[in-house]
N, C-alpha and C. Protein backbone atom coordinates (compact mmCIF):
# COMPACT_ATOMS: atom_id res chain seq x y z
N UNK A 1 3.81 30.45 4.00
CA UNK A 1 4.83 29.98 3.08
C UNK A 1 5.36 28.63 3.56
N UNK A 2 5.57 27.74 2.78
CA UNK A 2 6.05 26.58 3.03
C UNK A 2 7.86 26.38 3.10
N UNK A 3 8.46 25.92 4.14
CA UNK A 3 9.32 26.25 4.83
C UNK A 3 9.70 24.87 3.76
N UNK A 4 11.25 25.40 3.46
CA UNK A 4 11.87 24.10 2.25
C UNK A 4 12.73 22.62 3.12
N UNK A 5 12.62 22.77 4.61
CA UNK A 5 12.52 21.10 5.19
C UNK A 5 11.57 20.70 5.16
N UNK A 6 10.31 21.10 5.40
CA UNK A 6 8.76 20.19 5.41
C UNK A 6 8.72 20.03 3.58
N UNK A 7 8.54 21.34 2.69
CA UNK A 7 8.63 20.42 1.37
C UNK A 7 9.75 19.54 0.87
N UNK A 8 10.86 19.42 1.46
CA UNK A 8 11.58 18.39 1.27
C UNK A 8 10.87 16.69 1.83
N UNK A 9 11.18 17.30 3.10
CA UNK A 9 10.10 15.77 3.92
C UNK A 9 8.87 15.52 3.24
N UNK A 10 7.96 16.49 3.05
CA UNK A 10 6.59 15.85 2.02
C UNK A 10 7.12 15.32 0.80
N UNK A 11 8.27 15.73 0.14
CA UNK A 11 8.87 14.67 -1.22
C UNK A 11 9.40 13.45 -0.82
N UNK A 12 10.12 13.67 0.03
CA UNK A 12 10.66 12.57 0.33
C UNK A 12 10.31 10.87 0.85
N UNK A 13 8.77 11.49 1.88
CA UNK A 13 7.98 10.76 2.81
C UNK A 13 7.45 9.65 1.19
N UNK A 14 6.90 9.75 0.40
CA UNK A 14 6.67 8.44 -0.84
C UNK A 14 8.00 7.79 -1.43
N UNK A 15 9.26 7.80 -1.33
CA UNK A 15 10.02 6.80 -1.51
C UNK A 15 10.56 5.92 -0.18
N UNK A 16 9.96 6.40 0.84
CA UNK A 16 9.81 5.30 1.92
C UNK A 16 9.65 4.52 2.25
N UNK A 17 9.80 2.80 2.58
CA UNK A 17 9.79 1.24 2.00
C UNK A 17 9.16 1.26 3.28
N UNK A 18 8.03 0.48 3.86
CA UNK A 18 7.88 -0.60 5.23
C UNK A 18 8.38 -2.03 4.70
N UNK A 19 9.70 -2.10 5.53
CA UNK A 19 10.15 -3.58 5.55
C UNK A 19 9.93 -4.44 6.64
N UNK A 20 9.75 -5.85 6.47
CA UNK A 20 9.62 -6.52 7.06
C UNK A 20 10.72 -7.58 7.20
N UNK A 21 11.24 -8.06 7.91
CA UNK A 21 12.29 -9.29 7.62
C UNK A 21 11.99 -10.61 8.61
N UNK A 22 11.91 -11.53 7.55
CA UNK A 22 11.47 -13.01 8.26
C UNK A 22 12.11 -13.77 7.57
N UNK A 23 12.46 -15.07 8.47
CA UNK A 23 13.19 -16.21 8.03
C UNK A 23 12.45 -17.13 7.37
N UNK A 24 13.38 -17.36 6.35
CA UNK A 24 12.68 -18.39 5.55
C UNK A 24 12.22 -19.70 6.18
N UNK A 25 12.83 -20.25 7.20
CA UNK A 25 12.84 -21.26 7.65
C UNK A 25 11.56 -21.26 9.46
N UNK A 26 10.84 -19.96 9.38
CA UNK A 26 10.19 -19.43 10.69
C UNK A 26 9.06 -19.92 10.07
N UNK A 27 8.02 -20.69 10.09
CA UNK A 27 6.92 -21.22 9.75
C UNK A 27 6.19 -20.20 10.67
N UNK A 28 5.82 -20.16 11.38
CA UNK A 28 4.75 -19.10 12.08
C UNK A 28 4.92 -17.83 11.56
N UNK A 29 6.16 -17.27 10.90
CA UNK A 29 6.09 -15.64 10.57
C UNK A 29 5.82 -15.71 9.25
N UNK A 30 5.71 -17.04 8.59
CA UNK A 30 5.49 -17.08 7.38
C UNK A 30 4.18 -17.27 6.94
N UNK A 31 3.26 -18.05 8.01
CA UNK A 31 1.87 -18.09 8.22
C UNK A 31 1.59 -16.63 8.13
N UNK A 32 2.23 -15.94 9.22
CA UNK A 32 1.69 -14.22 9.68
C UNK A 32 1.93 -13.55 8.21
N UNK A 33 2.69 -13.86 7.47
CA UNK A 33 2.96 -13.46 5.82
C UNK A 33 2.04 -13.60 5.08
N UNK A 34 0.85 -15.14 5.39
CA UNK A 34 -0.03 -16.07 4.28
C UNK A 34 -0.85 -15.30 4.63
N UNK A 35 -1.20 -14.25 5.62
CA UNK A 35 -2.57 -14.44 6.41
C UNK A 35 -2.65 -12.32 6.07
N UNK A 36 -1.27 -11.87 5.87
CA UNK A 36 -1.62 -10.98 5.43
C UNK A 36 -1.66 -10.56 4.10
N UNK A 37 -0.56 -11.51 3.43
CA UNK A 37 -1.21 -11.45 1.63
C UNK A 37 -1.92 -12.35 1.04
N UNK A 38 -2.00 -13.03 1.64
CA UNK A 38 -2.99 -13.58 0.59
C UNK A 38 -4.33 -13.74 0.06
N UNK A 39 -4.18 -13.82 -1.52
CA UNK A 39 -4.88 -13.44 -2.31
C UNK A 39 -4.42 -11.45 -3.17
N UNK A 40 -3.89 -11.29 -2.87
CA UNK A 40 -3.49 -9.78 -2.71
C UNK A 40 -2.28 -9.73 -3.79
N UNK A 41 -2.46 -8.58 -5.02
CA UNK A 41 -1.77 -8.67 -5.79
C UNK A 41 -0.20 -8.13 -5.22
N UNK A 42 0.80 -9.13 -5.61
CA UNK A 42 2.32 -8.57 -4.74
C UNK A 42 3.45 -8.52 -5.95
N UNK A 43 4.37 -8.66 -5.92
CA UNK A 43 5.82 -8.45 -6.50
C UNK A 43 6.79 -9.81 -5.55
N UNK A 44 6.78 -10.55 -7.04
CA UNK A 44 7.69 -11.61 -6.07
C UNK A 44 9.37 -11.34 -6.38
N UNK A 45 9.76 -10.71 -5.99
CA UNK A 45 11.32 -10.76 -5.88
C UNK A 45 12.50 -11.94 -6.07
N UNK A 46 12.89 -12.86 -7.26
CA UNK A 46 13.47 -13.67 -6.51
C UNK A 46 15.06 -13.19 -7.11
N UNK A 47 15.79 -14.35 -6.92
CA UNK A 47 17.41 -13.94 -7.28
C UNK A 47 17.58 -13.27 -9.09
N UNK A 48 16.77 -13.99 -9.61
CA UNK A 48 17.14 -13.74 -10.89
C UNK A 48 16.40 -13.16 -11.74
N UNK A 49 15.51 -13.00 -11.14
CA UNK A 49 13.43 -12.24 -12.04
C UNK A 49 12.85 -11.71 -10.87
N UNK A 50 11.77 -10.79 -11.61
CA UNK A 50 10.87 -11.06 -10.91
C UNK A 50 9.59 -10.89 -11.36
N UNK A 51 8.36 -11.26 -10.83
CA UNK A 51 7.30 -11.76 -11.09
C UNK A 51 5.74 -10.67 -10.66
N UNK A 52 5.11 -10.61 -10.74
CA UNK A 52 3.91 -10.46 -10.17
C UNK A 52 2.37 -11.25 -10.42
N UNK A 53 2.02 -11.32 -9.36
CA UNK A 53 0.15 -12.13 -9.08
C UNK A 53 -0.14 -11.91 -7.85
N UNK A 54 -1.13 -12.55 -7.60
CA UNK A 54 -1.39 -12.70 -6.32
C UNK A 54 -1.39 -14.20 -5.55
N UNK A 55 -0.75 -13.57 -4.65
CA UNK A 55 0.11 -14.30 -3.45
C UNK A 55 -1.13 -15.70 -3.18
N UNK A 56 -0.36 -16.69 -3.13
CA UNK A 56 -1.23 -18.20 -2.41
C UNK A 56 -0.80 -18.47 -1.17
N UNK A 57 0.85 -18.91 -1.41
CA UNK A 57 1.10 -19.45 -0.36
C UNK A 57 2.97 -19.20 -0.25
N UNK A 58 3.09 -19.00 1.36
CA UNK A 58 4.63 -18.96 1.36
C UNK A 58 5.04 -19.93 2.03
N UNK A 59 5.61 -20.64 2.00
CA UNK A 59 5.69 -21.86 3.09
C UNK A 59 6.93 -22.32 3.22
N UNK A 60 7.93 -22.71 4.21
CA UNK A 60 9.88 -22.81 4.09
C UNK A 60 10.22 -23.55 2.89
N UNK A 61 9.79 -24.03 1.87
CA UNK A 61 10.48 -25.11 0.74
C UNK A 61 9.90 -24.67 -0.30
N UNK A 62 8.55 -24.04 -0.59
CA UNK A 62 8.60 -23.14 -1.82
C UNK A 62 7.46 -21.95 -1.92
N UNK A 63 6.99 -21.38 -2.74
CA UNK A 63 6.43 -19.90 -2.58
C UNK A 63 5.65 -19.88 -3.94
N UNK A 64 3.83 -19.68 -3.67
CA UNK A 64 3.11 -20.07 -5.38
C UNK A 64 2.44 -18.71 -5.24
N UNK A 65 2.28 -18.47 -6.25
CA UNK A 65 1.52 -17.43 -6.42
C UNK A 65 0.77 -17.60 -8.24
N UNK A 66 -0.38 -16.82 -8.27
CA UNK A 66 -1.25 -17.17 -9.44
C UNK A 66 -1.33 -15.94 -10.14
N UNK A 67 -0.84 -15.84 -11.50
CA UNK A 67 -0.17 -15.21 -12.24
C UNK A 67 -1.44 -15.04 -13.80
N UNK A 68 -2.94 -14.18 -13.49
CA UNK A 68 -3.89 -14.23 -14.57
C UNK A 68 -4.76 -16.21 -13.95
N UNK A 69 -4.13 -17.11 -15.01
CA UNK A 69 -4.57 -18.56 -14.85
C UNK A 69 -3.91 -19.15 -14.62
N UNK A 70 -2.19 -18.70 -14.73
CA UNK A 70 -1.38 -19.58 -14.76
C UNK A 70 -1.00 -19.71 -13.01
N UNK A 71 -0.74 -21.03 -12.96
CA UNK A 71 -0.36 -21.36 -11.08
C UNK A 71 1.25 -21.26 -11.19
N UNK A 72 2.06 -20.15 -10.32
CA UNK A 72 3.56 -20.57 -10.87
C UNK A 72 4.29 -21.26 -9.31
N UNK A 73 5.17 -21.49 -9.19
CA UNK A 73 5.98 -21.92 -7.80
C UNK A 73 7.38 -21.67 -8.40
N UNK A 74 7.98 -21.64 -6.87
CA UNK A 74 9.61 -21.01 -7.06
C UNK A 74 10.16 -21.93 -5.41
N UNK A 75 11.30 -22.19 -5.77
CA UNK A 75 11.52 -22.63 -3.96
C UNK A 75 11.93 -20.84 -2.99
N UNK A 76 11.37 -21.42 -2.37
CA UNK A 76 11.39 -20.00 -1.33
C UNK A 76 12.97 -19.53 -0.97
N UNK A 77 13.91 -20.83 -1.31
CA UNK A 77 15.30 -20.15 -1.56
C UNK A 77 15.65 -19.19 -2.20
N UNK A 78 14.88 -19.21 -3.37
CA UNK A 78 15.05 -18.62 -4.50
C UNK A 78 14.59 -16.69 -4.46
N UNK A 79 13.42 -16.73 -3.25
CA UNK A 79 12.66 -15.70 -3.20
C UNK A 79 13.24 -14.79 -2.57
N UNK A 80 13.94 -13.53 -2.62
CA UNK A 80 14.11 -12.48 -1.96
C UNK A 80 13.51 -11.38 -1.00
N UNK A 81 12.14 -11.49 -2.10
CA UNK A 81 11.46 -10.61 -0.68
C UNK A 81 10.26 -10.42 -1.41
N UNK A 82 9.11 -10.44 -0.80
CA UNK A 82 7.33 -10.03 -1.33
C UNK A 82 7.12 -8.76 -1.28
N UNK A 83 6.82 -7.99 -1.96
CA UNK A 83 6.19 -6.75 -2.29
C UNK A 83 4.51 -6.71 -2.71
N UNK A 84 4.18 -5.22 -1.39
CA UNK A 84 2.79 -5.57 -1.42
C UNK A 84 2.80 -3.87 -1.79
N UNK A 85 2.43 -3.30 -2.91
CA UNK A 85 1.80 -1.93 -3.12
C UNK A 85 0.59 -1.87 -2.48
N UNK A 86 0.83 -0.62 -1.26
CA UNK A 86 -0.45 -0.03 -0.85
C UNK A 86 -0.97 1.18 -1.71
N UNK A 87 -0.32 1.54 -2.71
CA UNK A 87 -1.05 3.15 -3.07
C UNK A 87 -2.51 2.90 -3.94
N UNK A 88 -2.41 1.63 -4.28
CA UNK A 88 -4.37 1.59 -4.80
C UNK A 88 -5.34 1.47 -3.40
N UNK A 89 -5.01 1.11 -2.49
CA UNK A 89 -5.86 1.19 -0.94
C UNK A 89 -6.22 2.44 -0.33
N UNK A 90 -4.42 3.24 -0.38
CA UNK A 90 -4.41 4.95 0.10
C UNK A 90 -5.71 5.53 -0.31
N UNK A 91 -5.30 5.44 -2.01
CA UNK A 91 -5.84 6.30 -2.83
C UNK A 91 -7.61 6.51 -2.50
N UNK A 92 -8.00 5.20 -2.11
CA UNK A 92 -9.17 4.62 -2.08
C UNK A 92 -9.49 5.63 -0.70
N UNK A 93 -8.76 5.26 0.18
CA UNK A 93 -9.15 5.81 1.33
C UNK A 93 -9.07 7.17 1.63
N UNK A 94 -8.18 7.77 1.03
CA UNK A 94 -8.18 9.40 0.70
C UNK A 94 -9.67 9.84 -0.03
N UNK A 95 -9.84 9.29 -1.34
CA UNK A 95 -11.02 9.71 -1.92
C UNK A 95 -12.17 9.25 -1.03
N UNK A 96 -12.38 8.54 0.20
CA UNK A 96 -13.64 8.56 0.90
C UNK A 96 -13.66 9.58 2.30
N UNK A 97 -12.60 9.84 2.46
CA UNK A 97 -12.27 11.37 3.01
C UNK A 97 -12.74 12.26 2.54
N UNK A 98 -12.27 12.64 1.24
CA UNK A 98 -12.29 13.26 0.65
C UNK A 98 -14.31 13.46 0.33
N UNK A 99 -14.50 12.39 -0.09
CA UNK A 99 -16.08 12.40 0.13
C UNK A 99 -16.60 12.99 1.11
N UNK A 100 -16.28 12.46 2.12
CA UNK A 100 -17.04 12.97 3.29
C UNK A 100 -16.88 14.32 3.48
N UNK A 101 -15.68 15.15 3.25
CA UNK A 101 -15.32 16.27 3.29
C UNK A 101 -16.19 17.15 2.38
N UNK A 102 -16.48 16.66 1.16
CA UNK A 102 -17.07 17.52 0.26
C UNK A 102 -18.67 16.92 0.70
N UNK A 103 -19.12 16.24 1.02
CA UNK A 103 -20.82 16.01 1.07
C UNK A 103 -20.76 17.02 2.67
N UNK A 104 -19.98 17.39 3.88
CA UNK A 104 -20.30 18.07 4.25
C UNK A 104 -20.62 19.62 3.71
N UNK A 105 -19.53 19.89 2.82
CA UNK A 105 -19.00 21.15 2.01
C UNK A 105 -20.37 21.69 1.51
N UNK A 106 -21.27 20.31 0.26
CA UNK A 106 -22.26 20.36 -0.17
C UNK A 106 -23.74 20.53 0.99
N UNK A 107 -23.59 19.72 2.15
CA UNK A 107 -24.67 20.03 2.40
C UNK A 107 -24.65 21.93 3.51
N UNK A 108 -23.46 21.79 4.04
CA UNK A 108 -23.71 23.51 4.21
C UNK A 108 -23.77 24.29 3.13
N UNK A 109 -23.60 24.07 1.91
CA UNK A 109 -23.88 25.29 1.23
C UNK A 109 -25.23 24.95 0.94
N UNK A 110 -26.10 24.15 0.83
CA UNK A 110 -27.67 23.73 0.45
C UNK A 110 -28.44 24.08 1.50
N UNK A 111 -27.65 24.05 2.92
CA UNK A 111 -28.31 24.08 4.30
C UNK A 111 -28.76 25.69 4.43
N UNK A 112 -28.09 26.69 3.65
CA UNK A 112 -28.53 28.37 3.52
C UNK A 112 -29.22 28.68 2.67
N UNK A 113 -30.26 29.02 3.25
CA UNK A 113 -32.01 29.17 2.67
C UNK A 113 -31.83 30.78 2.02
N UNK A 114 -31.20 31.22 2.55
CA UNK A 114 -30.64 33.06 1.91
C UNK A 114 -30.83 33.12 0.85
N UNK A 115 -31.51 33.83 0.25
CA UNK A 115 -31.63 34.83 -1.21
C UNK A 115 -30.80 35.42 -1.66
N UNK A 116 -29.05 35.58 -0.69
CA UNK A 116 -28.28 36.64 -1.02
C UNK A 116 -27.16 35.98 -2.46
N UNK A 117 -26.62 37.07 -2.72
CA UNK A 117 -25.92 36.44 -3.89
C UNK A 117 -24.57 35.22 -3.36
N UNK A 118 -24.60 35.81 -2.63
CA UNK A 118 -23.27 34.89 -1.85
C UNK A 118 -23.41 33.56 -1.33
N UNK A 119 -24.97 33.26 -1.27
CA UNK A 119 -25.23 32.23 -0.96
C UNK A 119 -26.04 31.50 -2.00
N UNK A 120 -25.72 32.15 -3.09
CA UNK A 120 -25.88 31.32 -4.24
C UNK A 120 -25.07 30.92 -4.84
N UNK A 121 -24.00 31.96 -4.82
CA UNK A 121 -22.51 31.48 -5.40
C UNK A 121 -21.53 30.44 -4.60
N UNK A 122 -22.19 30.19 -3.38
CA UNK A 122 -21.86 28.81 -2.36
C UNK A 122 -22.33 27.96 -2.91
N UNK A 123 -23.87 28.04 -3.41
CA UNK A 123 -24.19 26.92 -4.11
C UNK A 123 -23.87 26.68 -5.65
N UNK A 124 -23.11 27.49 -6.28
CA UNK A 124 -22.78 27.31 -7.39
C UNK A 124 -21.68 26.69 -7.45
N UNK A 125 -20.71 26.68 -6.68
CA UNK A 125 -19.24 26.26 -6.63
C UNK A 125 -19.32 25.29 -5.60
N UNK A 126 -20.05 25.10 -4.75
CA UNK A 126 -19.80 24.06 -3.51
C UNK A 126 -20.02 22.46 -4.64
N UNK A 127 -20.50 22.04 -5.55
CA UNK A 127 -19.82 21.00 -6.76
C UNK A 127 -18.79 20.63 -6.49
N UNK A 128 -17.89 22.24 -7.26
CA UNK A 128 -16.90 21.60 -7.65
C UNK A 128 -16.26 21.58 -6.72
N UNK A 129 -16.35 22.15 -5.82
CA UNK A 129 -15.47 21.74 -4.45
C UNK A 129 -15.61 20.74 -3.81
N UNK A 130 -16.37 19.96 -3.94
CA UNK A 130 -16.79 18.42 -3.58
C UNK A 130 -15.54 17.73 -4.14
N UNK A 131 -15.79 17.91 -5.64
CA UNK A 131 -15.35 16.83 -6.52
C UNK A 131 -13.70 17.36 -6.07
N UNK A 132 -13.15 18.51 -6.01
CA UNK A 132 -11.83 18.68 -6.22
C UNK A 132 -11.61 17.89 -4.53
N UNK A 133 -11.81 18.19 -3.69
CA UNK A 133 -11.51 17.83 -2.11
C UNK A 133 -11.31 16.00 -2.27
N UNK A 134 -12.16 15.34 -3.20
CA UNK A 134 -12.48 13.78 -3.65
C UNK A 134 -10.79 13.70 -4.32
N UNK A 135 -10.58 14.25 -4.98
CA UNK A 135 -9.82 14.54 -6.15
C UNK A 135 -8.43 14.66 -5.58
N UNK A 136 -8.12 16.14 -4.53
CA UNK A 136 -6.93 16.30 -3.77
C UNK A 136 -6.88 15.02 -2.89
N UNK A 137 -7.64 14.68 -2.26
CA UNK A 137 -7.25 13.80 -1.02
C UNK A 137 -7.04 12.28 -1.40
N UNK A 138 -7.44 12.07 -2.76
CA UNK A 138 -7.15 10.67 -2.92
C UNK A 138 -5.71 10.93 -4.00
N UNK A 139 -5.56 11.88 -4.13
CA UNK A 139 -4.16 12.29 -4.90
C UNK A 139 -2.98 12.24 -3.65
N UNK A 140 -3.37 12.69 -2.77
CA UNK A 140 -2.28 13.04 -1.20
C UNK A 140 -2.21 11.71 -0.84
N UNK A 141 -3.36 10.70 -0.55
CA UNK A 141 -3.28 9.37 -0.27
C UNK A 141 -2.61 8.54 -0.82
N UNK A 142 -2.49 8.37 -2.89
CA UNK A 142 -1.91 7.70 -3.53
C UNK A 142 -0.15 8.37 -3.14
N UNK A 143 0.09 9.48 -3.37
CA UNK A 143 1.35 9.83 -3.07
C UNK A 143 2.26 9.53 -2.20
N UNK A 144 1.02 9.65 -0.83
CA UNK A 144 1.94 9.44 0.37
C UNK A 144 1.89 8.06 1.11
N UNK A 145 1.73 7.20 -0.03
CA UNK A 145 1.48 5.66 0.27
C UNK A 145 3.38 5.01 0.26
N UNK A 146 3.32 4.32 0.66
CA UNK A 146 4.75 3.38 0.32
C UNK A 146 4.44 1.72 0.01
N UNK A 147 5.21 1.48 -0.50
CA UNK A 147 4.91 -0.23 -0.52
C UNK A 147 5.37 -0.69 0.61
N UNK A 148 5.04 -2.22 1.03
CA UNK A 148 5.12 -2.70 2.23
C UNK A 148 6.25 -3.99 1.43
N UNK A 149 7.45 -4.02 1.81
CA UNK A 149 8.38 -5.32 1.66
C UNK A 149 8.57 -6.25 2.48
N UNK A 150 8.61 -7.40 2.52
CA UNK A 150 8.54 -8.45 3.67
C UNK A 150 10.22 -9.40 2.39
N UNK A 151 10.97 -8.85 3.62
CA UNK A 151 12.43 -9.53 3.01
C UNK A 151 12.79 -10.92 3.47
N UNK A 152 12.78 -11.62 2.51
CA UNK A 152 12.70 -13.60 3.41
C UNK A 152 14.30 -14.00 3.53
N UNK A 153 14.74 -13.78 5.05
CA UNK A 153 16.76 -13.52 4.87
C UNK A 153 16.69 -15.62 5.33
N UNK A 154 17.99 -15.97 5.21
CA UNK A 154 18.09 -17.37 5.65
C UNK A 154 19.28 -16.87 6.79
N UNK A 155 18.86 -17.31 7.98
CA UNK A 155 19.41 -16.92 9.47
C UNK A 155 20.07 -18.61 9.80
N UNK A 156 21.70 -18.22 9.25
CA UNK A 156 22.13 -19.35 9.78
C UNK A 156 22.65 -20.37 10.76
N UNK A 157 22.49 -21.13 11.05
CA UNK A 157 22.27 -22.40 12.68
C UNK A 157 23.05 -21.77 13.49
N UNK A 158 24.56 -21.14 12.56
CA UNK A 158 25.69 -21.35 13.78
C UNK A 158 26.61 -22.80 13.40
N UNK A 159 27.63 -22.50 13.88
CA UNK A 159 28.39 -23.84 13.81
C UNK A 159 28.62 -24.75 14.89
N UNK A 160 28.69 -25.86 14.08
CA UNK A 160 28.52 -27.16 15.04
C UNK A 160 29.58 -27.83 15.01
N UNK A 161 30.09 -28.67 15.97
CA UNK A 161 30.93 -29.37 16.63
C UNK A 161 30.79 -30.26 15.69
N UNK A 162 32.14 -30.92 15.36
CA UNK A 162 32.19 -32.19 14.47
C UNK A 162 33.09 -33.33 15.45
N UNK A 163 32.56 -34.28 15.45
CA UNK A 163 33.72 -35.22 16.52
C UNK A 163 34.37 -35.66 15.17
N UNK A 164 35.21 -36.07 15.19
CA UNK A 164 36.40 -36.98 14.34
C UNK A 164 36.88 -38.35 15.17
């Protein structure tokens, strides 16, 4: 029986965010930003909209991304934070689990040379048990995916001395 904190935590575990937070003004963490989205369809966040394409370039003075044909830009002031959905990757990677799980499934039930009925009815159902194992595990993968947020904060100097 499933104990109602773990099915709470298994509901809960997919509205879970990976955030990231980098300064707008950090050129190297913003490179480490270019180098992991780009090209990669994201969610551009800014103050007043927001957008989706895939990511070009983030760079401290403005932020492009390509939207179908259209090329758009925003100043990176403007940008709040990049959103990268992983649950089409999960999903992907669950269902090749899931493969592998069922082509073993399939080849032990093919691997029993037996005449008995039971080992025909392994081979009658070991199918669909392929396909459902393909099926559950890239379902568990898409679910238990989260999006990845990279929040662009402006980290200010500090104050400075004014002579008069």
């Amino acid at each position: 029986m499933l104990r109602p904190p773990l099915l709470a935590l298994t509901l809960a575990l997919p509205a879970c965010t990976t955030t990231h937070t980098i300064q707008r003004a950090d050129a190297d963490a913003l490179g480490g930003l270019n180098g992991a989205l780009a090209g990669k369809p994201v969610t551009i966040v800014m103050v007043t909209e927001r957008a989706e394409g895939k990511l070009l370039h983030v760079a401290p003075d403005s932020t492009r991304w390509l939207d179908g044909s259209t090329l758009w830009a925003a100043p990176t002031s403007e940008v709040r934070s990049v959103v990268y959905d992983t649950r089409g990757r999960d999903a992907l990677r669950g269902a090749a689990f899931g493969a592998g799980f069922g082509g073993l499934t399939l080849l032990g039930a093919y691997a029993d040379e037996s005449e008995s009925w039971d080992a025909d009815l392994n081979r009658l159902f070991a199918p669909f048990m392929a396909v459902g194992s393909v099926t559950l595990f890239a379902a568990y993968g898409y679910v238990l995916s989260s999006p990845v947020e990279y929040r662009l904060i402006h980290e200010p100097g500090g104050a400075e001395a004014v002579e008069e």
